[in-house]
Every structure is written in structure tokens, then in C-alpha cells.
N, C-alpha and C. Protein backbone atom coordinates (compact mmCIF):
# COMPACT_ATOMS: atom_id res chain seq x y z
N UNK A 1 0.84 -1.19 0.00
CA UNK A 1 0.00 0.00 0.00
C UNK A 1 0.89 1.25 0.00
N UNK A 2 0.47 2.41 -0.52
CA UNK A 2 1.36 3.49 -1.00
C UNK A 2 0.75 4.35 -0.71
N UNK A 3 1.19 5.48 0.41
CA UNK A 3 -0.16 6.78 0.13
C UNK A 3 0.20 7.90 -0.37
N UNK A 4 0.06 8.85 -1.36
CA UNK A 4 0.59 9.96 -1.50
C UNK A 4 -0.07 10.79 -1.80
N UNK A 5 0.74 12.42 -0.99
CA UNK A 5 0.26 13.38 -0.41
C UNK A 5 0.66 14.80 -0.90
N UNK A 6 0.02 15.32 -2.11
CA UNK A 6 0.46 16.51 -2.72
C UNK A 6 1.08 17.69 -2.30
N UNK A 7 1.78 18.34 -2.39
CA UNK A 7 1.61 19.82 -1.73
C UNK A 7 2.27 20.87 -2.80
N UNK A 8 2.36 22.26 -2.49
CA UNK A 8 3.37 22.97 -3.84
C UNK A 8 2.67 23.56 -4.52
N UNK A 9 1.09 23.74 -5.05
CA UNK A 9 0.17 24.29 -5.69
C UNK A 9 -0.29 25.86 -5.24
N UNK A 10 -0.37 26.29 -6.02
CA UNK A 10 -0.71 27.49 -5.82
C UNK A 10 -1.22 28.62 -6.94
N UNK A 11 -1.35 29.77 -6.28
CA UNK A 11 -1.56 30.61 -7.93
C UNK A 11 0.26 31.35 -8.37
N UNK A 12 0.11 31.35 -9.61
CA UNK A 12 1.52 31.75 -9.96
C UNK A 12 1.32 32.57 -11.58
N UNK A 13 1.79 33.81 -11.64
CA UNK A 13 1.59 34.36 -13.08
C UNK A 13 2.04 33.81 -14.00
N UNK A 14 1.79 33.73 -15.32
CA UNK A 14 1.84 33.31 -16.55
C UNK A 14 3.78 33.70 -16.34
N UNK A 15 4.66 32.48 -16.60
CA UNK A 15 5.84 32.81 -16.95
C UNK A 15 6.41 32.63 -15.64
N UNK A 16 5.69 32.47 -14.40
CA UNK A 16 6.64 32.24 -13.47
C UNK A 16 6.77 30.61 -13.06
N UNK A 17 6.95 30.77 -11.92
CA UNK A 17 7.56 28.56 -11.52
C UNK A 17 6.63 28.65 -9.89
N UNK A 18 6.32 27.15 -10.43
CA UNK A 18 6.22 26.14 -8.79
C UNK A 18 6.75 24.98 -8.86
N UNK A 19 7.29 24.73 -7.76
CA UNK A 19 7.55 23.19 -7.00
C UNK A 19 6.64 22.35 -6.37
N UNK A 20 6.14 21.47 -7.29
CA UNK A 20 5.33 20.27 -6.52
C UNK A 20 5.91 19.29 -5.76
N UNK A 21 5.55 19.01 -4.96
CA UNK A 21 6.40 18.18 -3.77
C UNK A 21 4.88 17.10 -4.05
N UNK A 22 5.78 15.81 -3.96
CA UNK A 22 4.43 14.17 -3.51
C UNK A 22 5.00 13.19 -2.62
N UNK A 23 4.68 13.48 -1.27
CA UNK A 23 5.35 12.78 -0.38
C UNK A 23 4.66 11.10 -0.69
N UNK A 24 5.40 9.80 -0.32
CA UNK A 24 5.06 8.99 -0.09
C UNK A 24 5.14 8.62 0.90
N UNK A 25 4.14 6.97 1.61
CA UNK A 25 4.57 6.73 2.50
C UNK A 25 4.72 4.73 2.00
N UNK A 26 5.32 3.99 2.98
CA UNK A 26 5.41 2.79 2.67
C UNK A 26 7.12 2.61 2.47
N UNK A 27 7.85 1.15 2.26
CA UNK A 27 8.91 1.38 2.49
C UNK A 27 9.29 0.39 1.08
N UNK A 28 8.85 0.67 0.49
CA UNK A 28 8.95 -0.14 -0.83
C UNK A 28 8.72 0.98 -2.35
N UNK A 29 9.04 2.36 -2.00
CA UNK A 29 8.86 3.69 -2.64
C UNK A 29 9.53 2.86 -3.93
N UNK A 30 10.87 2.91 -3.39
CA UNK A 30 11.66 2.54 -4.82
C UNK A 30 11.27 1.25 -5.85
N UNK A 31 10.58 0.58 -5.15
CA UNK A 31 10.01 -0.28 -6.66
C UNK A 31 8.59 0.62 -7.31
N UNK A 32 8.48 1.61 -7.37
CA UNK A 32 7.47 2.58 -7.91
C UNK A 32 8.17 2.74 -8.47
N UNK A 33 7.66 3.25 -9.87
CA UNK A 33 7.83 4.38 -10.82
C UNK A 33 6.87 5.46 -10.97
N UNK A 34 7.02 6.56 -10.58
CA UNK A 34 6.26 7.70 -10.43
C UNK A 34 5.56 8.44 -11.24
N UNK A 35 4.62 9.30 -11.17
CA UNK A 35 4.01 9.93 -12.40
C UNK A 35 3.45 11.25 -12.13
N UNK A 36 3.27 12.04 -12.72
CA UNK A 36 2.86 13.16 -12.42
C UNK A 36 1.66 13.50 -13.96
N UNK A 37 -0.31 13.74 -13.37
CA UNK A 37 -0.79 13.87 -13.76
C UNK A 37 -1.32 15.31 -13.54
N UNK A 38 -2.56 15.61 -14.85
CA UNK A 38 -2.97 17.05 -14.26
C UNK A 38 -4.40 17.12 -14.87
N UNK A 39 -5.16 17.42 -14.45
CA UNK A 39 -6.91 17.77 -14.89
C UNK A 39 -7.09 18.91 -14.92
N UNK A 40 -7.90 19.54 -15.85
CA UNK A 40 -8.23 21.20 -15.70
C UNK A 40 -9.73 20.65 -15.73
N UNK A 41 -10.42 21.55 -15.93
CA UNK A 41 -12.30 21.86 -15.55
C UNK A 41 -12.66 21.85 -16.94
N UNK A 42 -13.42 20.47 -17.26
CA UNK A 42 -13.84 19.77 -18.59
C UNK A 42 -13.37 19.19 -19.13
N UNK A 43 -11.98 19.14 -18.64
CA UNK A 43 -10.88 17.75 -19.68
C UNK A 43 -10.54 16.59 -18.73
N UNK A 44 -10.35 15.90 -19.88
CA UNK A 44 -10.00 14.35 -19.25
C UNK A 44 -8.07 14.71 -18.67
N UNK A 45 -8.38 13.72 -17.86
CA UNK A 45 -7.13 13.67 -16.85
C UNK A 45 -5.79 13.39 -18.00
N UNK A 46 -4.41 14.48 -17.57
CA UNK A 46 -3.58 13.95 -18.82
C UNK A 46 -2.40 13.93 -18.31
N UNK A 47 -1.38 13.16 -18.91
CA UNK A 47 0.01 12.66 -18.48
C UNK A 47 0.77 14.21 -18.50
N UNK A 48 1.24 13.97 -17.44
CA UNK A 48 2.33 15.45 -17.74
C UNK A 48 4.23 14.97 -17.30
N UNK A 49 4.26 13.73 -16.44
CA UNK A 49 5.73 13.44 -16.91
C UNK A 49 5.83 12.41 -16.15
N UNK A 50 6.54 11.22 -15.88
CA UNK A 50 7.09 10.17 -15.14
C UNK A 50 8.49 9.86 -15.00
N UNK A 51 8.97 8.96 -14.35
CA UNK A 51 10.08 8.92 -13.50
C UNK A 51 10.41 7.24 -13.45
N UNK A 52 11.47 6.74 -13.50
CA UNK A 52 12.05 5.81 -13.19
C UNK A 52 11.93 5.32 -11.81
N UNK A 53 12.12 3.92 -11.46
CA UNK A 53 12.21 3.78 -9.95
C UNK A 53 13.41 4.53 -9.70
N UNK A 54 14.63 4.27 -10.41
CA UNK A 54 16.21 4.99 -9.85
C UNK A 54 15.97 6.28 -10.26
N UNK A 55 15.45 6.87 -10.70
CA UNK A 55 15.75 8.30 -11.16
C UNK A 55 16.35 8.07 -12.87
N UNK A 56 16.74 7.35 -13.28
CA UNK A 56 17.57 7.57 -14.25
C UNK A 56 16.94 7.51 -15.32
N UNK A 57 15.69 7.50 -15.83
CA UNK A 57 14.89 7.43 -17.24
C UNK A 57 13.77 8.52 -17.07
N UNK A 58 13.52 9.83 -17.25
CA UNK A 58 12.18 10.98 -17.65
C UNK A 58 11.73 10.55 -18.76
N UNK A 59 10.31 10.72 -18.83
CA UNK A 59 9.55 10.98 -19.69
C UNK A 59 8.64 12.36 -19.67
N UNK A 60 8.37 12.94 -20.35
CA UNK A 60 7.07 14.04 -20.72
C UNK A 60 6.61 14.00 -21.58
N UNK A 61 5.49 14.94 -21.37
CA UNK A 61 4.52 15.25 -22.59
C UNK A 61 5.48 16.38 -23.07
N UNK A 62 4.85 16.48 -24.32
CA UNK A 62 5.09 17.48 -25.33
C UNK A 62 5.10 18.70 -24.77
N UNK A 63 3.75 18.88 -23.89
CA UNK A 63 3.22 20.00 -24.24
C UNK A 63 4.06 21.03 -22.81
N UNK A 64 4.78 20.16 -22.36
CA UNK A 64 5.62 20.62 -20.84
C UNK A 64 7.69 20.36 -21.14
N UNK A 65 7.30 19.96 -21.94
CA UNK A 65 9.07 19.17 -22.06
C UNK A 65 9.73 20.62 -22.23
N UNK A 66 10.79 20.48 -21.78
CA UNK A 66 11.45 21.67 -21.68
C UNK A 66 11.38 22.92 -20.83
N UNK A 67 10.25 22.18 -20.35
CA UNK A 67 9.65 23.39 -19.51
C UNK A 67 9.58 22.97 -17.60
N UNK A 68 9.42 21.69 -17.24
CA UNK A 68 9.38 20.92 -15.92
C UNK A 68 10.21 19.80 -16.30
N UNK A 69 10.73 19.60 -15.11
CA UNK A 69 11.30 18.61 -14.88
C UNK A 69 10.86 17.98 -13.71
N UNK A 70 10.84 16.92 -13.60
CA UNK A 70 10.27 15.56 -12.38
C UNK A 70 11.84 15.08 -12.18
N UNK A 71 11.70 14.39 -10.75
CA UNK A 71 12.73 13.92 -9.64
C UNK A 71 12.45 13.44 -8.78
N UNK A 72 13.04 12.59 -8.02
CA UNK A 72 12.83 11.70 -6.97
C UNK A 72 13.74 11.87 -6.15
N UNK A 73 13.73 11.39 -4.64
CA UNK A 73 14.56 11.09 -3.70
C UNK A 73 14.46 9.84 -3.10
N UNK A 74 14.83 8.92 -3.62
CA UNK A 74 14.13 7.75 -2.48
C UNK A 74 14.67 7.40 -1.28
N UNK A 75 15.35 8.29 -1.02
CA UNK A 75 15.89 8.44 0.79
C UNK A 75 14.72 9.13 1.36
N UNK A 76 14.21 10.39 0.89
CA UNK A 76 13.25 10.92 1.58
C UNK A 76 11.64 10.36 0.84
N UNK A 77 11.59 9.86 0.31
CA UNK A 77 10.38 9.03 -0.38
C UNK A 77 9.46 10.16 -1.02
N UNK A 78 9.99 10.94 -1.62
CA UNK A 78 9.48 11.91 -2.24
C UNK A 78 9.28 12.29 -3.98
N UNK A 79 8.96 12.78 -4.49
CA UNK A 79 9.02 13.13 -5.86
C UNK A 79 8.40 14.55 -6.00
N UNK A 80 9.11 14.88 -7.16
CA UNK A 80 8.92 16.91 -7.48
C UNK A 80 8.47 16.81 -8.96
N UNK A 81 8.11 18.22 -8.79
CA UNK A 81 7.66 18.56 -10.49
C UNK A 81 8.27 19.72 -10.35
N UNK A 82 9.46 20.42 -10.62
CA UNK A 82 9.48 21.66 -11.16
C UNK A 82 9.25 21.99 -12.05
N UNK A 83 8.38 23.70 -12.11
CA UNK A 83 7.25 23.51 -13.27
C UNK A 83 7.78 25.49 -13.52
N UNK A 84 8.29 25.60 -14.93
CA UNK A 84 9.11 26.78 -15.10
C UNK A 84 8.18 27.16 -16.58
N UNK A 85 8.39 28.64 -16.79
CA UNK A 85 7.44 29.42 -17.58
C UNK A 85 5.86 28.89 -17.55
N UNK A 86 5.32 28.73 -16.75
CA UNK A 86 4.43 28.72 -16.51
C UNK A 86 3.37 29.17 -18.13
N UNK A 87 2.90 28.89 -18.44
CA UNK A 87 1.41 28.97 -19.02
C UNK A 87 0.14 28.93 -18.16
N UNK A 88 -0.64 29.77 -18.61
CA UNK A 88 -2.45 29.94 -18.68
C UNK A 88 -2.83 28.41 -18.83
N UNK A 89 -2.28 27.29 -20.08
CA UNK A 89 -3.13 26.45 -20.14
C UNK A 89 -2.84 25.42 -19.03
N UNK A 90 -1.61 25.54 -18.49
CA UNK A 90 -1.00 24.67 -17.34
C UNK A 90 -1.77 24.91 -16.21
N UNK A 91 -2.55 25.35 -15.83
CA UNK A 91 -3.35 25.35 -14.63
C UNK A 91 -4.29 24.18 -14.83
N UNK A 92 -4.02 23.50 -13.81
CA UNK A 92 -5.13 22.32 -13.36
C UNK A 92 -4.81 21.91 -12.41
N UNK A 93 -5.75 20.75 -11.83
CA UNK A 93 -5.32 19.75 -10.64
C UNK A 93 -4.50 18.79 -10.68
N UNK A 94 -3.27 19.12 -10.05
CA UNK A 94 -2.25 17.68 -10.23
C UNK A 94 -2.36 17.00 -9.69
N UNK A 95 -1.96 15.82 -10.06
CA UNK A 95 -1.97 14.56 -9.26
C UNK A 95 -0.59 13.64 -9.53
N UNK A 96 -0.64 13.06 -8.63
CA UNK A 96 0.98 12.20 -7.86
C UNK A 96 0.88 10.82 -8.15
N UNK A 97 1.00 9.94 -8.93
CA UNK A 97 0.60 8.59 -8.95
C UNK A 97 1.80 7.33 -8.70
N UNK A 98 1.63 6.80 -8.29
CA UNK A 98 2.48 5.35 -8.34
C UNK A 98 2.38 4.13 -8.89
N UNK A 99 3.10 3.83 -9.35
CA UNK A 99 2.68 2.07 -10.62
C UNK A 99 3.95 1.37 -10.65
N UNK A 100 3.46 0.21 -10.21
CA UNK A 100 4.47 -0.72 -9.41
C UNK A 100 5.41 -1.11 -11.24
N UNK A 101 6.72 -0.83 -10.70
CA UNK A 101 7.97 -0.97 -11.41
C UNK A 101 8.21 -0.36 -12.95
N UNK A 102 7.33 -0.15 -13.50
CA UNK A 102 7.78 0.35 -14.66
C UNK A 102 6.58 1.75 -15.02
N UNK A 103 6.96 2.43 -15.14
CA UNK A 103 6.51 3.93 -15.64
C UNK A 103 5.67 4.22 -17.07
N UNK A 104 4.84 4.77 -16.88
CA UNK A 104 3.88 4.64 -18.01
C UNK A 104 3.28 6.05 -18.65
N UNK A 105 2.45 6.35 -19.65
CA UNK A 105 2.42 7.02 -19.67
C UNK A 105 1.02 7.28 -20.15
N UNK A 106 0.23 5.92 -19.74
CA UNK A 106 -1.37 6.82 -19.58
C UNK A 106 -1.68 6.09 -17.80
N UNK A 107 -3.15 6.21 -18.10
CA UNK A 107 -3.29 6.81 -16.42
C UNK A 107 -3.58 5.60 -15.54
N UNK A 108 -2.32 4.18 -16.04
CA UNK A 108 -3.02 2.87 -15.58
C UNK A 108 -1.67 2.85 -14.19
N UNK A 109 -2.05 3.49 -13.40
CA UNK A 109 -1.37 3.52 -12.11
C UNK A 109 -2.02 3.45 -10.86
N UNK A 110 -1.02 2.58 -10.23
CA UNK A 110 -1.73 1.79 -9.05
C UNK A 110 -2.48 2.93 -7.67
N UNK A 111 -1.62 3.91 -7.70
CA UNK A 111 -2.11 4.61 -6.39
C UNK A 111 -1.58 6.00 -6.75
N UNK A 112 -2.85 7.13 -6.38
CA UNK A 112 -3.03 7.88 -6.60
C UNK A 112 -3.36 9.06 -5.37
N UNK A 113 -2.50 10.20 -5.45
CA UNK A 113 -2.97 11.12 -4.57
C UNK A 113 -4.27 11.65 -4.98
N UNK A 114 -4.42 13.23 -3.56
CA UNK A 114 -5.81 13.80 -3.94
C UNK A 114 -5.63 14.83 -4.45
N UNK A 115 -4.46 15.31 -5.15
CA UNK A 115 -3.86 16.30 -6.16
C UNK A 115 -4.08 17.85 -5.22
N UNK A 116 -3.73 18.35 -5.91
CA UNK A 116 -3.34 19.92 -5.43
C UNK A 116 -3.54 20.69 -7.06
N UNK A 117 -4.11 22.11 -6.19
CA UNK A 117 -4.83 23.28 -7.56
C UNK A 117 -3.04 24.02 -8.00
N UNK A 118 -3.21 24.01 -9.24
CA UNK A 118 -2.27 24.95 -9.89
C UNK A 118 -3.08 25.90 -10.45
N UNK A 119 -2.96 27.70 -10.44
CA UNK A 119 -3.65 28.68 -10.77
C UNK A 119 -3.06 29.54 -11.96
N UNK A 120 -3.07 29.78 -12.74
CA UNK A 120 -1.83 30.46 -13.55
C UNK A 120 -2.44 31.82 -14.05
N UNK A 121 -2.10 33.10 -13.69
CA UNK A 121 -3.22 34.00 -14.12
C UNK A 121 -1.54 34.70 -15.07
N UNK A 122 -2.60 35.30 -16.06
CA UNK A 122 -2.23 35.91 -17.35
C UNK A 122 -2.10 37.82 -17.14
């Protein structure tokens, strides 16, 4: 069992940065591979980047690459989204997911936080 616990959301202007922090708990973090999802108001839930169990393989979407980067600690059982130039369309609800050993990149993951609001005003 895996629980994870968002935090890092907030409002932030068009062009600036936040740090998402997804604490885990359980002592088996590192056979996860991590994920970082996001929902806005009328769209279906969408991949925004994942993570290796070691750290050593990223993935993203398109529509963020270059722009956030995802990370792990598995000493502190944690995972980040730094999330830089910000966009208007990047505001939604993120969410923190876990999927036992290999990393994916639609939304078939085992355990899921209760996400946190990103605000992005223009």
C-alpha cells in the first residue's frame, strides 16, 4: 500500500515557476515508478511526466518538455515537479501517482494522490 500526499500548488503568473512536492509513504517507494498527472475543468485527466524507480529514465509530454522537470529522492520518499514558464493552459489539478515498477504514460497507475490546484493567471 502506498499513500501519497500533494503539496506545492498554488496561484503563480503566466511565466513564473512552482515546485510540486508528492510525499510517499510505505517502504517499498523505490520499486514505484512515479508519475505526475494534471486535470483542468472539462478535460479528461492527462500525463504530464514520469520517473524511473532509480531516477535515471524521464519521460514528458510534449506540451511541458522543456519546460518541468520531475525527480525523486528515495531516501526521503518523495518526488517533485518543477514547473518553469508557466502557461495559462497549465493550470489544473495535479496529481501524484504510483505504478508498481515500470513507468507509463497513460493513467493505468496503481495509487493515486488527492492532487493539489495549480492557478496560472495571465
Amino acid at each position: 500500500q502506498v499513500q501519497l500526499v500533494e503539496s506545492g500548488g498554488g496561484l503563480v503568473q503566466a511565466g513564473g515557476s512552482l515546485r510540486l512536492s508528492c510525499a510517499a509513504s510505505g517502504r517499498t517507494f523505490s520499486s514505484y515508478a512515479m508519475g505526475w498527472f494534471r486535470q483542468a475543468p472539462g478535460k479528461e485527466r492527462e500525463f504530464v511526466a514520469a520517473i524511473s524507480r532509480t531516477g535515471s529514465n524521464t519521460y514528458y509530454a510534449d506540451s511541458v518538455k522543456g519546460r518541468f522537470t520531475i525527480s525523486r529522492d528515495n531516501v526521503k520518499n518523495m518526488v517533485y515537479l518543477q514547473m518553469n514558464s508557466l502557461k495559462a493552459e497549465d493550470a489544473a489539478v495535479y496529481y501524484c501517482a504510483a505504478r508498481w515498477l515500470v513507468p507509463s504514460e497513460t493513467a493505468q497507475y496503481d495509487y493515486w494522490g488527492q492532487g493539489t490546484q495549480v492557478t496560472v493567471s495571465s
